[in-house]
Structure formats: structure tokens, C-alpha cells
Protein backbone atom coordinates (compact mmCIF):
# COMPACT_ATOMS: atom_id res chain seq x y z
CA UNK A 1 9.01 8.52 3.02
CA UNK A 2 12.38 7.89 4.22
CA UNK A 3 13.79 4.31 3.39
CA UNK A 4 11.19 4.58 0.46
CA UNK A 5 13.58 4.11 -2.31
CA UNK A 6 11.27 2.55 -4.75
CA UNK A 7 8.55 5.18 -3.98
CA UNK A 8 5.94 2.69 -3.34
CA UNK A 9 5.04 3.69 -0.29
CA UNK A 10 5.95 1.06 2.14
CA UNK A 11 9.69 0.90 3.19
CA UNK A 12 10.66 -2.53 2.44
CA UNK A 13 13.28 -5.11 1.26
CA UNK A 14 13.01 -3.63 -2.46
CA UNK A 15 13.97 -0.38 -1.12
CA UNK A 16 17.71 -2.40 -0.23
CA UNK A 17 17.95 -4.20 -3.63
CA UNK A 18 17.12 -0.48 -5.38
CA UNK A 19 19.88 0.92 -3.02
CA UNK A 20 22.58 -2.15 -4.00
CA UNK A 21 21.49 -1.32 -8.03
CA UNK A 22 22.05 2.10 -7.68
CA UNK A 23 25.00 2.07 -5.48
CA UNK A 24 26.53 -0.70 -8.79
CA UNK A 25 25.83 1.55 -10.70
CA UNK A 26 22.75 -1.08 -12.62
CA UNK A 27 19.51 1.76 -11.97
CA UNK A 28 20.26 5.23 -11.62
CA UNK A 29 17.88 6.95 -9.08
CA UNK A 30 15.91 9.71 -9.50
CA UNK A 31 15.96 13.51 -6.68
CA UNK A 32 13.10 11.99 -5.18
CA UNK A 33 14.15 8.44 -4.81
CA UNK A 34 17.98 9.77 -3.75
CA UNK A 35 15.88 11.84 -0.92
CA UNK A 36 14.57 8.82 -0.31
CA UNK A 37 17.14 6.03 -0.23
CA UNK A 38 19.26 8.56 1.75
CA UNK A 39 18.12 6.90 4.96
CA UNK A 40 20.62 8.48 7.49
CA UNK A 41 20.56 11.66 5.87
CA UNK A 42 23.87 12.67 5.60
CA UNK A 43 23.37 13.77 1.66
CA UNK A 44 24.89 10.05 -0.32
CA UNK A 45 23.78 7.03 -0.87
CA UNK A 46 25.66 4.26 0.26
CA UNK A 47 25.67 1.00 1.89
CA UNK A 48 25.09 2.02 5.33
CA UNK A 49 21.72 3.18 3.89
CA UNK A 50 20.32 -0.42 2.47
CA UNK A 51 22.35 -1.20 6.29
CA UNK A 52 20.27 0.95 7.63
CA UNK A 53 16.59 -0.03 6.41
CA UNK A 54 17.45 -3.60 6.97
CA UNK A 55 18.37 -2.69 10.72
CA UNK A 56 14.80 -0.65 10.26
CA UNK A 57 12.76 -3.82 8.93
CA UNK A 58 14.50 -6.42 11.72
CA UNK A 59 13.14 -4.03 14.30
CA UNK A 60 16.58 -3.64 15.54
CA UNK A 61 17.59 0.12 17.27
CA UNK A 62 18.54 2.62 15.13
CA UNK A 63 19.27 6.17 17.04
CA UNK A 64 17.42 9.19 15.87
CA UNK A 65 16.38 7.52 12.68
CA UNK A 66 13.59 8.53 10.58
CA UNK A 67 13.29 5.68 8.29
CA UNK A 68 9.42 5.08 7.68
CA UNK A 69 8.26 8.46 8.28
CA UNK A 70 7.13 10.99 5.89
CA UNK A 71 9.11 14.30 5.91
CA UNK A 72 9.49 17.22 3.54
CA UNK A 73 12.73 17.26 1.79
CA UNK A 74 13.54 20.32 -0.23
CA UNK A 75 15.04 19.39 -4.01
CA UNK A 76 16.91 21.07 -5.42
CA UNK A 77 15.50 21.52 -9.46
């Protein structure tokens, strides 16, 4: 799911805080949860991601976002 970073299934303020870690370099993040975290899919992981899903979880507009849907993401092994 996209904004899913943790991979618990529910996009949520963890999924920020696991974005911030990994972005500090405190958590290193899996293929899956990079997919994942990469909320405006435009292949990194930054801050405009965690920006993102808290945009997402205010209920504030987000154009052509995808953040709580499931999608299929190829990874590369």
C-alpha cells in the first residue's frame, strides 16, 4: 500500500516517523517498504514523502496521489 512504510497495513503517522528514521539514516528500509514510503513515486525517499502522507492523513488535497491504495510495484531482486 502506498504511504505503508511500516507494512502494517494501515497508512498512518508511524509510516512518517519510519520515513524521518530512514531518511537520518537511524532504520534502513527494506525494497518493499522503499516501494512503499515512496509516496509520490518519483523513485527516493525524502521528506516530501512523510509531507506527503501527513497532507494524506489531514485529509488535505493531494493531486493524483495514490497514498492508501494498493498497487503492484515491480522490485527489482
Amino acid at each position: 500500500m502506498i504511504g505503508d512504510a511500516d507494512l502494517n497495513g494501515t497508512v498512518e503517522i508511524l509510516d512518517v516517523t519510519c520515513i524521518q528514521r530512514a531518511i537520518n539514516y537511524i532504520v534502513t528500509l527494506s525494497k518493499e517498504q522503499t516501494a512503499a514510503a515512496d509516496s509520490d513515486q518519483n523513485g527516493e525517499v525524502t521528506i516530501v514523502d512523510a509531507t506527503c502522507i501527513q497532507r494524506y492523513l489531514s485529509k488535505l488535497k493531494l493531486n493524483d496521489s495514490q497514498i492508501g491504495e494498493y498497487v503492484t510495484i515491480c522490485i527489482d531482486a
